[in-house]
PDB file of N, CA and C in Angstrom:
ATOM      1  N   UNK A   1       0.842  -1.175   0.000  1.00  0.00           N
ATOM      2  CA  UNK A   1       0.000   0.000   0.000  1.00  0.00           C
ATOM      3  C   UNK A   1       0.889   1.240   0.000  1.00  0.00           C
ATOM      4  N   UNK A   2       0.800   2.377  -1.087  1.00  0.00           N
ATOM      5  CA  UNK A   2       1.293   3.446  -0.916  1.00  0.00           C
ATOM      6  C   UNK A   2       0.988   4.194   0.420  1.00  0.00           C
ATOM      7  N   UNK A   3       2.374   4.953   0.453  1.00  0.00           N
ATOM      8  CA  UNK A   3       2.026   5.757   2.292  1.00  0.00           C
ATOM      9  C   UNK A   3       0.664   7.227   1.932  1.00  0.00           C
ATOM     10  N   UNK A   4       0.425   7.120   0.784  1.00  0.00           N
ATOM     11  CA  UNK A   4      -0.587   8.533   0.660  1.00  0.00           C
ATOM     12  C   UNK A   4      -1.659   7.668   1.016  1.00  0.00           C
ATOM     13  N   UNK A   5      -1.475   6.500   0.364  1.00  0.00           N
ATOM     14  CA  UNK A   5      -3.034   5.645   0.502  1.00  0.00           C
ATOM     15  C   UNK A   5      -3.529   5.329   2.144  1.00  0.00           C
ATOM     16  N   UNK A   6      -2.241   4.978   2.545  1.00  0.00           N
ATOM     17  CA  UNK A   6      -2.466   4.469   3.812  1.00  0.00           C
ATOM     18  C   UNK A   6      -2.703   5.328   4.579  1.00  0.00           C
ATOM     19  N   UNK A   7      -1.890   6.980   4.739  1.00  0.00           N
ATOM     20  CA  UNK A   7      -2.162   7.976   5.618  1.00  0.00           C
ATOM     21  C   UNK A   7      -3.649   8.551   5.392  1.00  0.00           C
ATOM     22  N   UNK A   8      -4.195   8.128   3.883  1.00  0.00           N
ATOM     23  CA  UNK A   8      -5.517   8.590   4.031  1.00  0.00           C
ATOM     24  C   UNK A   8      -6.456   7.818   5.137  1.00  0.00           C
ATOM     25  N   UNK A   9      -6.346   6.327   4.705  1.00  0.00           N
ATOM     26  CA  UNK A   9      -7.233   5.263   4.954  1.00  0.00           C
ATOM     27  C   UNK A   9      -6.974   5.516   6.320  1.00  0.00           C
ATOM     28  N   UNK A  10      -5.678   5.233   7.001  1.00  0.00           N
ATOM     29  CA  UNK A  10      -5.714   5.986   8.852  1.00  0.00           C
ATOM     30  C   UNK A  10      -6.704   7.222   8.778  1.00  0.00           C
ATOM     31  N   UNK A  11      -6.728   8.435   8.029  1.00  0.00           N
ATOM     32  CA  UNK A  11      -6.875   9.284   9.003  1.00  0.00           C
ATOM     33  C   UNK A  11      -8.547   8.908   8.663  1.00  0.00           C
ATOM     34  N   UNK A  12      -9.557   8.267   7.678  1.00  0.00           N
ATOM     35  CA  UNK A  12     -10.745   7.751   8.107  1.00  0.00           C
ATOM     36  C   UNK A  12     -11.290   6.923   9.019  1.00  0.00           C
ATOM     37  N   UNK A  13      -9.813   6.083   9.377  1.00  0.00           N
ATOM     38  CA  UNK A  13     -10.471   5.154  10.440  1.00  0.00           C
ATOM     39  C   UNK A  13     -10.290   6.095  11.791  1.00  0.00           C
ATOM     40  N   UNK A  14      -9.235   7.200  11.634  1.00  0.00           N
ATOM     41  CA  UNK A  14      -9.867   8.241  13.119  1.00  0.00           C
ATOM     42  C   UNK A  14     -10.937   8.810  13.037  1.00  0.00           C
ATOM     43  N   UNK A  15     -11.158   9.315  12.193  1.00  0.00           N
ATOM     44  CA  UNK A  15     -12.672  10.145  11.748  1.00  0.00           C
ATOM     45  C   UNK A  15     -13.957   9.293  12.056  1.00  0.00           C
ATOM     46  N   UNK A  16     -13.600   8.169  11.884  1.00  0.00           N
ATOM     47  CA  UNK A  16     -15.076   6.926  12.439  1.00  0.00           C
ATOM     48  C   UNK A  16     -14.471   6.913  13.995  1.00  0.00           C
ATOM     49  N   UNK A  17     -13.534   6.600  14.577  1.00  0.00           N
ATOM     50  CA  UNK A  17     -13.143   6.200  15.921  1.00  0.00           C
ATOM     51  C   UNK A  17     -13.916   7.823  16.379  1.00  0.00           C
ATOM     52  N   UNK A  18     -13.347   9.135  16.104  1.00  0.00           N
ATOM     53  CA  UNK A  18     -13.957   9.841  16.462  1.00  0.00           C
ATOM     54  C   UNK A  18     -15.652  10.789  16.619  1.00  0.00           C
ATOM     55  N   UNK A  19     -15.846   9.887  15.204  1.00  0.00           N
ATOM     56  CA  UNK A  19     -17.526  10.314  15.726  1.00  0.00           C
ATOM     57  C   UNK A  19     -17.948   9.000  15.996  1.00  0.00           C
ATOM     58  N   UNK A  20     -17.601   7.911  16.476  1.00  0.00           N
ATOM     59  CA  UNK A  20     -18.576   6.947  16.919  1.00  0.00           C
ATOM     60  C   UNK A  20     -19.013   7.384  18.251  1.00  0.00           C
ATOM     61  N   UNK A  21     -20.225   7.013  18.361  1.00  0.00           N
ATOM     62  CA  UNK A  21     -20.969   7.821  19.655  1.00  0.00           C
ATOM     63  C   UNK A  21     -21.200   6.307  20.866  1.00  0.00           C
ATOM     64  N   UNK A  22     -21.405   4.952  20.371  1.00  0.00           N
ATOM     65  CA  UNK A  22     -21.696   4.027  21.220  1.00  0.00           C
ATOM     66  C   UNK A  22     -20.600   3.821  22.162  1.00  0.00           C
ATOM     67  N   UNK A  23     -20.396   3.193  22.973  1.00  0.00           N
ATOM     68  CA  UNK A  23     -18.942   3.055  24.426  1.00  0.00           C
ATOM     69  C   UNK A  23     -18.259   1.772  23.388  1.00  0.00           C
ATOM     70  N   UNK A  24     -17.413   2.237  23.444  1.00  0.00           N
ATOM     71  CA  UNK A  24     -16.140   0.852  23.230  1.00  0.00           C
ATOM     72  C   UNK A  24     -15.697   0.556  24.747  1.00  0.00           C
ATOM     73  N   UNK A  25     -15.302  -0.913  24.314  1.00  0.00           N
ATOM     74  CA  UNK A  25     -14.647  -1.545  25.222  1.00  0.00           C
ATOM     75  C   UNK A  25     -13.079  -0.833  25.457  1.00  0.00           C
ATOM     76  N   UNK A  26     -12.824  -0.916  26.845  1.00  0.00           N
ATOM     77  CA  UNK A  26     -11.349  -0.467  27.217  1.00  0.00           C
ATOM     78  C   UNK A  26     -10.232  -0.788  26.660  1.00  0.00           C
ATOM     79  N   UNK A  27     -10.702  -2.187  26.821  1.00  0.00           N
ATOM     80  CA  UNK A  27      -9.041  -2.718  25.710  1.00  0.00           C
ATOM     81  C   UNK A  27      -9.299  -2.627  24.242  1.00  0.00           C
ATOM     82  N   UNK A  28      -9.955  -2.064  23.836  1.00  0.00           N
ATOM     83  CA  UNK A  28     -10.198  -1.770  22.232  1.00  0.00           C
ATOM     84  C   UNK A  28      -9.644  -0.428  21.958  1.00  0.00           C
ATOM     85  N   UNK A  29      -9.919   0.160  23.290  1.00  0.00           N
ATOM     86  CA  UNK A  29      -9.892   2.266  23.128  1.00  0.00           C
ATOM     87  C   UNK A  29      -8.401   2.122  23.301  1.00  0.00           C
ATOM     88  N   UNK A  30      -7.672   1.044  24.115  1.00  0.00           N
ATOM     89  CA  UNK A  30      -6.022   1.054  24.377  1.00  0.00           C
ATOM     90  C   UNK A  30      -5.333   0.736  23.779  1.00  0.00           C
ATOM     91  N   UNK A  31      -5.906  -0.465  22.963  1.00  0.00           N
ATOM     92  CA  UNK A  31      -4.959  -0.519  21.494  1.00  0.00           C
ATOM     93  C   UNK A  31      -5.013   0.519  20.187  1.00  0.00           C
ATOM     94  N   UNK A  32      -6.246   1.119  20.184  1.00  0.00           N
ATOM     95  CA  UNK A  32      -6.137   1.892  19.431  1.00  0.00           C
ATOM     96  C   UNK A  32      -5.150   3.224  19.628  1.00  0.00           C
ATOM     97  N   UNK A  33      -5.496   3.838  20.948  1.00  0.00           N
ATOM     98  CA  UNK A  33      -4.447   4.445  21.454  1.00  0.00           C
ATOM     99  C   UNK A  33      -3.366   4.341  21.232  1.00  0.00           C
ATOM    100  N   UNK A  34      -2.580   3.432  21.589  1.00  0.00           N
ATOM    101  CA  UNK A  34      -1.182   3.058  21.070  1.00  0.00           C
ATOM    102  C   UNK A  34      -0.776   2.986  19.515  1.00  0.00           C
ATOM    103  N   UNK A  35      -1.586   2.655  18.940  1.00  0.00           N
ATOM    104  CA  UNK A  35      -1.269   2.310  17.453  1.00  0.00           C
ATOM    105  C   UNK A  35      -1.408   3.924  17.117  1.00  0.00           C
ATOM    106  N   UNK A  36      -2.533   4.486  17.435  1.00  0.00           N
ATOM    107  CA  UNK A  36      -2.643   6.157  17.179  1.00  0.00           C
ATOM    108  C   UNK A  36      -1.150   6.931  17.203  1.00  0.00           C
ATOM    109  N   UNK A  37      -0.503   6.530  18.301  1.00  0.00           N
ATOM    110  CA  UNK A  37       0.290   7.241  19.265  1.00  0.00           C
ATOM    111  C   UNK A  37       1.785   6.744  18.481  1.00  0.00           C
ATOM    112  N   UNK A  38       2.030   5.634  18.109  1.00  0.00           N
ATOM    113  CA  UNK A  38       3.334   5.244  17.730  1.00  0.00           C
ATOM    114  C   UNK A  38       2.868   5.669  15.929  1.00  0.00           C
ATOM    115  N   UNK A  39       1.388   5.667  15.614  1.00  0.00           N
ATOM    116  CA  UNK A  39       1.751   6.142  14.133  1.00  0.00           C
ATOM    117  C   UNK A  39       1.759   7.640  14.135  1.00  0.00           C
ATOM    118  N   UNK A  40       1.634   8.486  14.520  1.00  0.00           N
ATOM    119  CA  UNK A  40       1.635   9.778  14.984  1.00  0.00           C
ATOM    120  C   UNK A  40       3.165  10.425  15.581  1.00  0.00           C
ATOM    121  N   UNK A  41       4.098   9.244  16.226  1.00  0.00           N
ATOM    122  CA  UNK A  41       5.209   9.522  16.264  1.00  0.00           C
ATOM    123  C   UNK A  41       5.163  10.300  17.859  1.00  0.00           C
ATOM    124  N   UNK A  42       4.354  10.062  18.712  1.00  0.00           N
ATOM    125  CA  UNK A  42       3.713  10.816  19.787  1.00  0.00           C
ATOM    126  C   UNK A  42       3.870  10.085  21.001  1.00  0.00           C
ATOM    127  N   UNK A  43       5.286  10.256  21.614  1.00  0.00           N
ATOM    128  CA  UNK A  43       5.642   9.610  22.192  1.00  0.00           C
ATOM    129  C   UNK A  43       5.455  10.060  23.962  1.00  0.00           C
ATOM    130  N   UNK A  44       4.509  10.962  23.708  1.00  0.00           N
ATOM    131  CA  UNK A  44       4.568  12.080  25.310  1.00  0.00           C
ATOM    132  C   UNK A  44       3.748  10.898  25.968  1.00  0.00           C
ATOM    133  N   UNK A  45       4.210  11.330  27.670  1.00  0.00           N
ATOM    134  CA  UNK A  45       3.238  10.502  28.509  1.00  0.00           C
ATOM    135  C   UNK A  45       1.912  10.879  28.223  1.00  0.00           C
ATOM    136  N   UNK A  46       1.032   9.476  28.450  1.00  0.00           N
ATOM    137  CA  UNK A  46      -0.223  10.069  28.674  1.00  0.00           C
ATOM    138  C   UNK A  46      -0.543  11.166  29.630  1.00  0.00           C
ATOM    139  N   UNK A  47      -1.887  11.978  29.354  1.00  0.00           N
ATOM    140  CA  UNK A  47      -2.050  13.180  29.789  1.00  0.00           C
ATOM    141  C   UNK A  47      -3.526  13.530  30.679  1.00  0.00           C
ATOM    142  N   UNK A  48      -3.826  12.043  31.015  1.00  0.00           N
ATOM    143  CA  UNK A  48      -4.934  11.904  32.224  1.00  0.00           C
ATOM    144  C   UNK A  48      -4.781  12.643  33.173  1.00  0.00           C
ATOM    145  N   UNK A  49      -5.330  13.000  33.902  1.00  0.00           N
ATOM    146  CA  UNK A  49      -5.573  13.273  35.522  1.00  0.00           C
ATOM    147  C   UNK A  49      -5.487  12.161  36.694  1.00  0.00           C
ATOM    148  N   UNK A  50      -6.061  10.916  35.805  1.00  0.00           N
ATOM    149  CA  UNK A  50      -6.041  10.018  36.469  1.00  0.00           C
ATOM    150  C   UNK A  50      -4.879   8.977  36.268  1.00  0.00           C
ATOM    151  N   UNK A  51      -3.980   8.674  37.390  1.00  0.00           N
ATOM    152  CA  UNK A  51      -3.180   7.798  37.590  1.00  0.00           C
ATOM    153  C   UNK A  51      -3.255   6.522  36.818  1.00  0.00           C
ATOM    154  N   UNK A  52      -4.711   6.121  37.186  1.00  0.00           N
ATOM    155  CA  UNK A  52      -5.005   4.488  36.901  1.00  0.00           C
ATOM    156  C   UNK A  52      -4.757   4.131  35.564  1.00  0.00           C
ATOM    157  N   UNK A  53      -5.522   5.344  35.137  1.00  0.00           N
ATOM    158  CA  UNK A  53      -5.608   5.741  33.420  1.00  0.00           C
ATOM    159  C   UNK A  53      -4.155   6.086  32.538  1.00  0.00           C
ATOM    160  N   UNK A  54      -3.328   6.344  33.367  1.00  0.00           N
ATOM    161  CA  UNK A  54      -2.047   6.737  32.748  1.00  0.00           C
ATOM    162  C   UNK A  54      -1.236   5.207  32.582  1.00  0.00           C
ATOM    163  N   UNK A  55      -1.913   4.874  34.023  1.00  0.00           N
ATOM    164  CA  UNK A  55      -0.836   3.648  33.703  1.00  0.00           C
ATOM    165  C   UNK A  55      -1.501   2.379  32.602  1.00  0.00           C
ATOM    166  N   UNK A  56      -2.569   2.356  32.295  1.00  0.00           N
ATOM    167  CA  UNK A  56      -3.164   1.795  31.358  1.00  0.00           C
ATOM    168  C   UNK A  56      -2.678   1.830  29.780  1.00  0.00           C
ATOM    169  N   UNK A  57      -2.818   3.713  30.159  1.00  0.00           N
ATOM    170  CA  UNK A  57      -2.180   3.685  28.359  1.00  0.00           C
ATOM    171  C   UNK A  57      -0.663   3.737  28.664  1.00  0.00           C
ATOM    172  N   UNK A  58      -0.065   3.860  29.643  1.00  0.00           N
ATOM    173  CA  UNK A  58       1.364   3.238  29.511  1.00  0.00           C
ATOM    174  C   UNK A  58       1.737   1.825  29.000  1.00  0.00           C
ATOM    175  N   UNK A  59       1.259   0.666  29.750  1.00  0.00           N
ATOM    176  CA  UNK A  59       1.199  -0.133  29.586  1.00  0.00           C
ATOM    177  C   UNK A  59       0.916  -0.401  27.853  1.00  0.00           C
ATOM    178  N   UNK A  60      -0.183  -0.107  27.307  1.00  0.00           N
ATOM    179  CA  UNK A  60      -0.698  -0.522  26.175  1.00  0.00           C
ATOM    180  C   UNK A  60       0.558   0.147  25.341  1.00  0.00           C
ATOM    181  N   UNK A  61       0.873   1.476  25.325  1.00  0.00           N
ATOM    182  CA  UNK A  61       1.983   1.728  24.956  1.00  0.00           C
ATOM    183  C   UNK A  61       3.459   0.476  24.562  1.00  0.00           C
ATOM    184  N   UNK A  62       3.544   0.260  25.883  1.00  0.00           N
ATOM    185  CA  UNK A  62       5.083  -0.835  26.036  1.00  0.00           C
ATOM    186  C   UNK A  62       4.474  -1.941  25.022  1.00  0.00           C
ATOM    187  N   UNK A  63       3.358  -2.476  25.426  1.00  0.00           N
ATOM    188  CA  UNK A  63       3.074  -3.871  24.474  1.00  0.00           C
ATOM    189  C   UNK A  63       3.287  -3.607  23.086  1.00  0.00           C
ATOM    190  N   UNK A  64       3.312  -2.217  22.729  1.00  0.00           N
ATOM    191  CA  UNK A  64       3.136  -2.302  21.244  1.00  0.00           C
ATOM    192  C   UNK A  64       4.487  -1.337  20.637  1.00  0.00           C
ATOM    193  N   UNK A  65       5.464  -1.561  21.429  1.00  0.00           N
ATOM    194  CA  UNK A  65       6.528  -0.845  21.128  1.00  0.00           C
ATOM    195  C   UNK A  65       7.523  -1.107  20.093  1.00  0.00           C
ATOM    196  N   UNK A  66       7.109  -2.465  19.782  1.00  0.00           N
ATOM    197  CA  UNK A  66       7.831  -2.696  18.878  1.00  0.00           C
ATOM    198  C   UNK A  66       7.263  -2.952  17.748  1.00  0.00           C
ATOM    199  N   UNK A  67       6.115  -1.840  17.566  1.00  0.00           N
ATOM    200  CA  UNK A  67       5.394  -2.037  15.782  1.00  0.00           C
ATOM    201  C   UNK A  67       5.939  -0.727  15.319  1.00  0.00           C
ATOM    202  N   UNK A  68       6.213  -0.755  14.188  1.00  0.00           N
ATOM    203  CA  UNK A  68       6.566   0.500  13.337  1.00  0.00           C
ATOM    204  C   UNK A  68       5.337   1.224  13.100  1.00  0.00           C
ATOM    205  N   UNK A  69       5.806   2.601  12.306  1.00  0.00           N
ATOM    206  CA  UNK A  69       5.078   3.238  12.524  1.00  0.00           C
ATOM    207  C   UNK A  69       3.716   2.901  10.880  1.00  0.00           C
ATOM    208  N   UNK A  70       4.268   2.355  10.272  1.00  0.00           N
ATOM    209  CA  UNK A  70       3.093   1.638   8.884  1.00  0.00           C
ATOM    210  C   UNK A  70       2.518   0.779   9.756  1.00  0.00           C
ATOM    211  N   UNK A  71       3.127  -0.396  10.595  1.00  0.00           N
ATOM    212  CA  UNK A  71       2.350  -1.330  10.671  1.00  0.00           C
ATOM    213  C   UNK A  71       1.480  -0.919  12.192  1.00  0.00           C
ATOM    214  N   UNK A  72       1.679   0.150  13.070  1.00  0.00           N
ATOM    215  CA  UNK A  72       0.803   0.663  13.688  1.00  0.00           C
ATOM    216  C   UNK A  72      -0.477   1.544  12.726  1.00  0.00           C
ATOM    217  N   UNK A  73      -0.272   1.892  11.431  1.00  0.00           N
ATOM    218  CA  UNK A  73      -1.535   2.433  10.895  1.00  0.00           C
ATOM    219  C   UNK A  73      -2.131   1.214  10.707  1.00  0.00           C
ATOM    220  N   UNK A  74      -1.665   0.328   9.711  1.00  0.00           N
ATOM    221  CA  UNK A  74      -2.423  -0.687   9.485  1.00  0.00           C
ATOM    222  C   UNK A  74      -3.202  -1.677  10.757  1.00  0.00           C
ATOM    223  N   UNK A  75      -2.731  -1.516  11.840  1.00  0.00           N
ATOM    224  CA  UNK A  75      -3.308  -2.379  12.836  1.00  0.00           C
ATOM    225  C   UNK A  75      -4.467  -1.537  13.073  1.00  0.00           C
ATOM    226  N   UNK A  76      -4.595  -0.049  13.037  1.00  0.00           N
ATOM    227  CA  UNK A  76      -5.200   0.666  13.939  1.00  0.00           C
ATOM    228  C   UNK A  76      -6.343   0.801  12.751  1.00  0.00           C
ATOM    229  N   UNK A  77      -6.551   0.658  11.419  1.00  0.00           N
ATOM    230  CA  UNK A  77      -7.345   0.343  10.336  1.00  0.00           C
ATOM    231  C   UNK A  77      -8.273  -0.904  10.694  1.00  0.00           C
ATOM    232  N   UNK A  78      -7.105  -1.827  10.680  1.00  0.00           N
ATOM    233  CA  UNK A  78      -7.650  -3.014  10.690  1.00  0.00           C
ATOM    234  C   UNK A  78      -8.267  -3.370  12.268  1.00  0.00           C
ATOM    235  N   UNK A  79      -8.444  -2.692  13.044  1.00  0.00           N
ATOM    236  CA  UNK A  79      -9.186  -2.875  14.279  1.00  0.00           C
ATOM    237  C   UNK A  79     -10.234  -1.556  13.929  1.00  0.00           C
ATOM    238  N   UNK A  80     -10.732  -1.169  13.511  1.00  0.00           N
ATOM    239  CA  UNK A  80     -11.302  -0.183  13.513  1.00  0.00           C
ATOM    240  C   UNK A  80     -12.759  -0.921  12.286  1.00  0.00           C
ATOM    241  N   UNK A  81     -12.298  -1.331  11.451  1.00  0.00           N
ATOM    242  CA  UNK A  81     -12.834  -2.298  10.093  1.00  0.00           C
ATOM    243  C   UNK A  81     -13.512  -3.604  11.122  1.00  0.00           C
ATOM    244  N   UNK A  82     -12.930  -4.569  11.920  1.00  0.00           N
ATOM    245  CA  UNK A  82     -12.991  -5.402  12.416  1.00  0.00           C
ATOM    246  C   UNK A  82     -14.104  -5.084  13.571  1.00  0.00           C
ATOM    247  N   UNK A  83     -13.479  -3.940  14.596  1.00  0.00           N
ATOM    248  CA  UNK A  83     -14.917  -4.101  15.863  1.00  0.00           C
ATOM    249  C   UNK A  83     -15.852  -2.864  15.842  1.00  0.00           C
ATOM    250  N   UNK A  84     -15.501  -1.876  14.534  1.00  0.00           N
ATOM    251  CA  UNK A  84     -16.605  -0.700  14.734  1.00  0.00           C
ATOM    252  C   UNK A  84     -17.233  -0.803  13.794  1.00  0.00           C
ATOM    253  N   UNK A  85     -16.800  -0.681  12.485  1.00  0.00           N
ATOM    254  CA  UNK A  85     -17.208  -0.793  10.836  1.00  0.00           C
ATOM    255  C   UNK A  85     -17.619  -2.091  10.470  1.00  0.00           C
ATOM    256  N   UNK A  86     -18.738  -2.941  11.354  1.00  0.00           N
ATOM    257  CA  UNK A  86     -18.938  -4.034  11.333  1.00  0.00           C
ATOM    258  C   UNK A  86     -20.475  -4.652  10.140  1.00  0.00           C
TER     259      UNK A  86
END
């Protein structure tokens, strides 16, 4: 996949992640997070208030530290296609 193709096709699957209005599950919102975050190149701590919550998307962070930054778009597509765009 060309990177124009792919940076498009990411930035629709944020555009659905962001107007979907129903609750996602936690560990769905944390992987996406991470894949967001390493394809974005956005490496700042999370920016909760809440502790619990920081260490969550920390965590989800580390698990996925070792995807590049294509194959974090493509995951974050392909979970987005898979549990929202159903």
């Amino acid at each position: 996949m060309k990177k124009e193709t792919l940076s498009k096709k990411f930035e629709e699957a944020v555009a659905v992640v962001n107007n979907y209005t129903e609750p996602l599950p936690a560990d769905l919102l944390l992987k996406l997070y991470a894949y967001y975050k390493i394809a974005n190149k956005n490496y700042n701590n999370p920016g909760s208030k809440t502790p619990l919550i920081n260490a969550f998307k920390a965590n989800a962070l580390i698990q996925a530290q070792n995807i590049g930054r294509e194959d974090a778009m493509k995951s974050y597509i392909a979970l987005v296609k898979k549990e929202i765009k159903k």
